[in-house]
Protein backbone atom coordinates (compact mmCIF):
# COMPACT_ATOMS: atom_id res chain seq x y z
CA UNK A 1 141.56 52.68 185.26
CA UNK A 2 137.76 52.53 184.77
CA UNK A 3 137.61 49.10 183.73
CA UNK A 4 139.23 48.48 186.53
CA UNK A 5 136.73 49.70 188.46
CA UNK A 6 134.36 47.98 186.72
CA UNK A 7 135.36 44.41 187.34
CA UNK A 8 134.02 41.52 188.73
CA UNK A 9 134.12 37.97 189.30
CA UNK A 10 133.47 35.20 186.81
CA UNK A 11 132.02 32.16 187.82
CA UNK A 12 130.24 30.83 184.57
CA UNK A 13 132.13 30.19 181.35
CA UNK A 14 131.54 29.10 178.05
CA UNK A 15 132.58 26.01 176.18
CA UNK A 16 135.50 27.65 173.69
CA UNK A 17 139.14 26.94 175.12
CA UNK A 18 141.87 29.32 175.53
CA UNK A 19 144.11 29.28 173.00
CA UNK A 20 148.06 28.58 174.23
CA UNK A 21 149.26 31.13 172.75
CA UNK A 22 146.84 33.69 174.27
CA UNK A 23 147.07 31.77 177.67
CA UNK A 24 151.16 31.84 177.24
CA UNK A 25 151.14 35.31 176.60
CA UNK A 26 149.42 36.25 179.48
CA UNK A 27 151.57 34.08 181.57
CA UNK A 28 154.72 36.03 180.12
CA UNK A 29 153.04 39.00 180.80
CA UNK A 30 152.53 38.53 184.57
CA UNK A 31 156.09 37.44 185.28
CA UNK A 32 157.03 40.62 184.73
CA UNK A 33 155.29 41.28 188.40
CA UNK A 34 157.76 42.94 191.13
CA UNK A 35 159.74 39.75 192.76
CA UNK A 36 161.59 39.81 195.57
CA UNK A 37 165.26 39.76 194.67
CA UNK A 38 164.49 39.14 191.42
CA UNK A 39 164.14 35.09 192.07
CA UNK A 40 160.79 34.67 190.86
CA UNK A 41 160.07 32.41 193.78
CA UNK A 42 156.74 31.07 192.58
CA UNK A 43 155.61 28.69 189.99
CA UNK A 44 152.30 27.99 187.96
CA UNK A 45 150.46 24.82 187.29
CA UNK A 46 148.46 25.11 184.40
CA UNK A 47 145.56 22.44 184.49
CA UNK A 48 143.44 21.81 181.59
CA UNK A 49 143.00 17.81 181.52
CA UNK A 50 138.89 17.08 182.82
CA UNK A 51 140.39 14.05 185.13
CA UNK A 52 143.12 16.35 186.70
CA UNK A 53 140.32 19.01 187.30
CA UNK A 54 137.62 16.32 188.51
CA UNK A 55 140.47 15.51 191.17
CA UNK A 56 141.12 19.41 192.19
CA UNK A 57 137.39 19.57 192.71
CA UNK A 58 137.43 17.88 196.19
CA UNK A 59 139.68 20.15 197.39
CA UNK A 60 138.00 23.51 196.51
CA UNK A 61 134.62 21.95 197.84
CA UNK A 62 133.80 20.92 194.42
CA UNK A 63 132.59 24.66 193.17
CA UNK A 64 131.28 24.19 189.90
CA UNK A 65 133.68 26.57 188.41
CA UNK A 66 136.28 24.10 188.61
CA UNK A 67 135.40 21.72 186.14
CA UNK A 68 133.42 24.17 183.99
CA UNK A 69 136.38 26.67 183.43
CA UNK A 70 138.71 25.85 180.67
CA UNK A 71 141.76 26.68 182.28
CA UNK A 72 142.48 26.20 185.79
CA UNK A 73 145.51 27.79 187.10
CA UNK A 74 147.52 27.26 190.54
CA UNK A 75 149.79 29.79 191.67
CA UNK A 76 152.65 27.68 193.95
CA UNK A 77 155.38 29.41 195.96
CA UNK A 78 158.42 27.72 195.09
CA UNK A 79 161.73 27.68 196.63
CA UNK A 80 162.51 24.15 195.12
CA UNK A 81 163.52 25.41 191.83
CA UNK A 82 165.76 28.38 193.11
CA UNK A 83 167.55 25.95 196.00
CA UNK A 84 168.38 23.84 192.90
CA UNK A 85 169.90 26.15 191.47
CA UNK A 86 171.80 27.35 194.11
CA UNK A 87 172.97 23.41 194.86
CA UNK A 88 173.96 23.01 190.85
CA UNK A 89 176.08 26.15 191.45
CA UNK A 90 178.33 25.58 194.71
CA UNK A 91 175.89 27.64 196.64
CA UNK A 92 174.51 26.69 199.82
CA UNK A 93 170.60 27.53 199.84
CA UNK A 94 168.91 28.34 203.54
CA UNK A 95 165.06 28.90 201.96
CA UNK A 96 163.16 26.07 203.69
CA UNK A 97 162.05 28.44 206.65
CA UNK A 98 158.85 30.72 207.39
CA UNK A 99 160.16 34.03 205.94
CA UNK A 100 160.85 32.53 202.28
CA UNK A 101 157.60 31.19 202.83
CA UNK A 102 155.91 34.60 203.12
CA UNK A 103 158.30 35.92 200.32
CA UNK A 104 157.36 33.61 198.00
CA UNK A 105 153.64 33.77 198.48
CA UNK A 106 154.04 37.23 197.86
CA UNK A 107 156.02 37.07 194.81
CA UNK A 108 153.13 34.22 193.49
CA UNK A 109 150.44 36.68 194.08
CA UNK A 110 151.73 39.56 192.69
CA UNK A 111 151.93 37.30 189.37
CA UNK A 112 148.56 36.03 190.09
CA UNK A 113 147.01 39.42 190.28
CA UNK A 114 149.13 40.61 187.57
CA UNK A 115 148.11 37.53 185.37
CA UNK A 116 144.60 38.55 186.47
CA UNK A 117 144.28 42.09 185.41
CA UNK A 118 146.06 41.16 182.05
CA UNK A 119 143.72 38.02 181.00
CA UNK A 120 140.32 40.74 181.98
CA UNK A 121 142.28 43.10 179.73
CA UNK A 122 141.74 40.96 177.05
CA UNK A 123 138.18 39.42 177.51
CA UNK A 124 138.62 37.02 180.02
CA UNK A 125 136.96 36.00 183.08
CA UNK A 126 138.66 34.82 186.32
CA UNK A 127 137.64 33.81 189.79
CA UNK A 128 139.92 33.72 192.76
CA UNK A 129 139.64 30.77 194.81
CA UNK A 130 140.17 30.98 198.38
CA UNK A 131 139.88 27.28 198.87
CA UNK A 132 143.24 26.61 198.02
CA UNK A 133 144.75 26.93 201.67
CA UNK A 134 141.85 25.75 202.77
CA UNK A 135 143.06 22.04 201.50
CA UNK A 136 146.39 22.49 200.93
CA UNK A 137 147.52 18.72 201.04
CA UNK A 138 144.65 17.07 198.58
CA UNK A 139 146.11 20.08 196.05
CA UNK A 140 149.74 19.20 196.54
CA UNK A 141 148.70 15.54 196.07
CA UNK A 142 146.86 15.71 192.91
CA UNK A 143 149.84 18.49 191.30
CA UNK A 144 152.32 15.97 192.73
CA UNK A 145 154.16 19.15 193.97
CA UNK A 146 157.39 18.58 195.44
CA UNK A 147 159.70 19.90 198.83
CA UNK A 148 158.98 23.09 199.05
CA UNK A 149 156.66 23.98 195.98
CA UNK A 150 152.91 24.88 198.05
CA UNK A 151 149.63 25.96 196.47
CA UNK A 152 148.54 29.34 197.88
CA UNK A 153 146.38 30.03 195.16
CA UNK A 154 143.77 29.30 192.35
CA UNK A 155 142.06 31.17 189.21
CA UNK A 156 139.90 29.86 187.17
CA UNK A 157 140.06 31.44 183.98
CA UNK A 158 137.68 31.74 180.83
CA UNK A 159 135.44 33.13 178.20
CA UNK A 160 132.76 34.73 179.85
CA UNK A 161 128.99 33.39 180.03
CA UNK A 162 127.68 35.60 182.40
CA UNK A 163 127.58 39.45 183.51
CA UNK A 164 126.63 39.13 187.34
CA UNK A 165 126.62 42.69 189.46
CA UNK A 166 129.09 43.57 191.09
CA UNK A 167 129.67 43.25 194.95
CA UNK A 168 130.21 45.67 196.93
CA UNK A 169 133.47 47.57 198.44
CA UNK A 170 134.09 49.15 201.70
CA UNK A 171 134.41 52.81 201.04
CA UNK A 172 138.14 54.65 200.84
CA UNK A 173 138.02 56.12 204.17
CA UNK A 174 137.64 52.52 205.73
CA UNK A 175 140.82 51.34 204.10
CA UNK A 176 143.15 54.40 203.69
CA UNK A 177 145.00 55.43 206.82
CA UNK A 178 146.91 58.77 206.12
CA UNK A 179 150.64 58.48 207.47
CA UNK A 180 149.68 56.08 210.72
CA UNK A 181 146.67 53.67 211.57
CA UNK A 182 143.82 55.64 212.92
CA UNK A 183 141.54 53.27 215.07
CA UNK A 184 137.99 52.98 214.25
CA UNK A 185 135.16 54.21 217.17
CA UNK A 186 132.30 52.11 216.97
CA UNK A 187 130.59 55.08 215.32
CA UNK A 188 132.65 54.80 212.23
CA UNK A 189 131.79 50.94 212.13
CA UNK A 190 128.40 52.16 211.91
CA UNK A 191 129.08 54.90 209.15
CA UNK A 192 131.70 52.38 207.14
CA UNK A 193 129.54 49.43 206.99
CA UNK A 194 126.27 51.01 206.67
CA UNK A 195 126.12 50.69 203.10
CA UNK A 196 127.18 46.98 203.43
CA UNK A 197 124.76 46.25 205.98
CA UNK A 198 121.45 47.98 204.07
CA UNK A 199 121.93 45.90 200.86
CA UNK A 200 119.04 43.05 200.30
CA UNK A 201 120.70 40.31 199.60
CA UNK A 202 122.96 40.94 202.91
CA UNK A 203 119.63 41.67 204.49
CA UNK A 204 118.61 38.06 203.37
CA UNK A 205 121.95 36.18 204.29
CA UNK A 206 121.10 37.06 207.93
CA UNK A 207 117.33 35.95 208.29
CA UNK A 208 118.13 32.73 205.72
CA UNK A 209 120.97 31.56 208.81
CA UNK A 210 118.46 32.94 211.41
CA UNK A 211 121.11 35.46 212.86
CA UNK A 212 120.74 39.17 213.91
CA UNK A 213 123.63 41.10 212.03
CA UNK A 214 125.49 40.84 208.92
CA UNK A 215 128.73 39.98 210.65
CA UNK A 216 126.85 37.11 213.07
CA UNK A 217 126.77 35.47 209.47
CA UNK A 218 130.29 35.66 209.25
CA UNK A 219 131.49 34.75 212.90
CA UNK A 220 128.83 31.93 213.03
CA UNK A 221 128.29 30.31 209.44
CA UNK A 222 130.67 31.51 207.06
CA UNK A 223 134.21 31.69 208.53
CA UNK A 224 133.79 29.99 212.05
CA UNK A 225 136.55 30.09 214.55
CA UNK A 226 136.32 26.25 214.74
CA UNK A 227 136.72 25.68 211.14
CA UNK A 228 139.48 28.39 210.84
CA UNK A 229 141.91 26.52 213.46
CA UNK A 230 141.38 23.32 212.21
CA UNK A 231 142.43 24.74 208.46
CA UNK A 232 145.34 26.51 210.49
CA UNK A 233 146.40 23.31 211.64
CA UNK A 234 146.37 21.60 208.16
CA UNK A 235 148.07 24.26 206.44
CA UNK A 236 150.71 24.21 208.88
CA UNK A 237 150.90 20.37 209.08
CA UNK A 238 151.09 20.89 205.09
CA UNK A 239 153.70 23.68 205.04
CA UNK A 240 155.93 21.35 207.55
CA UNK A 241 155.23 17.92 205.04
CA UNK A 242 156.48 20.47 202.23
CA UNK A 243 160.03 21.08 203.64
CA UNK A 244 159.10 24.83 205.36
């Protein structure tokens, strides 16, 4: 529990690989993660070749991390495998639709987490990549993923070469809602943020984009409505290429 706690993200790693047994052990580990129905809809793409990561790189905005980090690991929902199965065995398969999609990004990041806690377990660092929806297409490309196999998403994963501080979490009350959702006033935005809001280098994100709250940065720079219905419209354009 406390080193849970104490975690954080990884974005710097040394040179030394991961050994496959280590890495395949972890793997094994993870896919005992709940699964809906027991089908295991997901699958992993394990990249390690410098050329295959080189051409991921475009599509997570070329963060460093991707090409640095020994291991690079894409968590896929995939319904192709099971539907295979189901054809090979007389059965008639109806998964290419929006609810298996949801299921099986669920089931894929339950093994991604899972995957996740075990590698820190055992010395490892790993960054989440949100990118991964972000570009959808470029990631299916490069993986050469087929009818319904999709990227939702991407750890890097390696030996540590840094210990950065940790970020900072919204306090329980914010997220805990005992028995039904209890709105929030604007006075407990003010109380549940506060902490959030009165940390330097938030202080600094706001007067570096020349905005006048924390959340301005957000709206404005970092997550813009513009940008976030024209990935919206790629994903789905993706999803619909992919057979969903």
């Amino acid at each position: 529990m406390e080193s849970l706690k104490q975690r954080r993200t990884i974005r710097k790693y040394q040179p030394e690989d991961i050994p496959d047994d280590l890495l395949n052990e972890l793997l094994t580990a993870s896919f005992r993660a709940s699964t809906v129905g027991n089908m295991q809809a997901y699958s992993v793409i394990v990249t390690r070749d410098a050329d295959r990561k080189a051409k991921l790189a475009p599509a997570h905005f070329h963060q460093p991390m991707v090409q640095a980090a020994p291991v690079i690991l894409t968590f896929c929902i995939d319904l192709h495998r099971f539907s295979k199965w189901c054809e090979c065995r007389k059965a008639e398969p109806g998964y290419n639709n929006f609810e298996w999609f949801v299921t099986g990004a669920i089931d894929a990041l339950l093994v991604a987490q899972t995957f996740c806690v075990a590698a820190e377990e055992r010395g490892l660092g790993i960054c989440y990549l949100g990118t991964t929806t972000y570009n959808p297409q470029q990631i299916i490309d490069v993986l050469e993923l087929p009818d319904l196999v999709f990227p939702i998403t991407t750890v890097t994963v390696g030996w540590p070469d840094e210990h950065p501080a940790q970020v900072d979490r919204l306090p329980l009350e914010a997220v805990v809602h005992a028995e039904t959702y209890h709105d929030y006033t604007p006075a407990d935005i003010d109380r549940l943020y506060a902490y959030k809001e009165s940390l330097p280098e938030n202080k600094q994100f706001i007067l570096e984009n020349g905005k006048e709250t924390l959340a301005q940065v957000f709206t404005d720079v970092r997550y813009t409505k513009k940008d976030s219905e024209a990935m919206s419209e790629s994903l789905w354009k993706a999803m619909k290429k992919q057979g969903f």
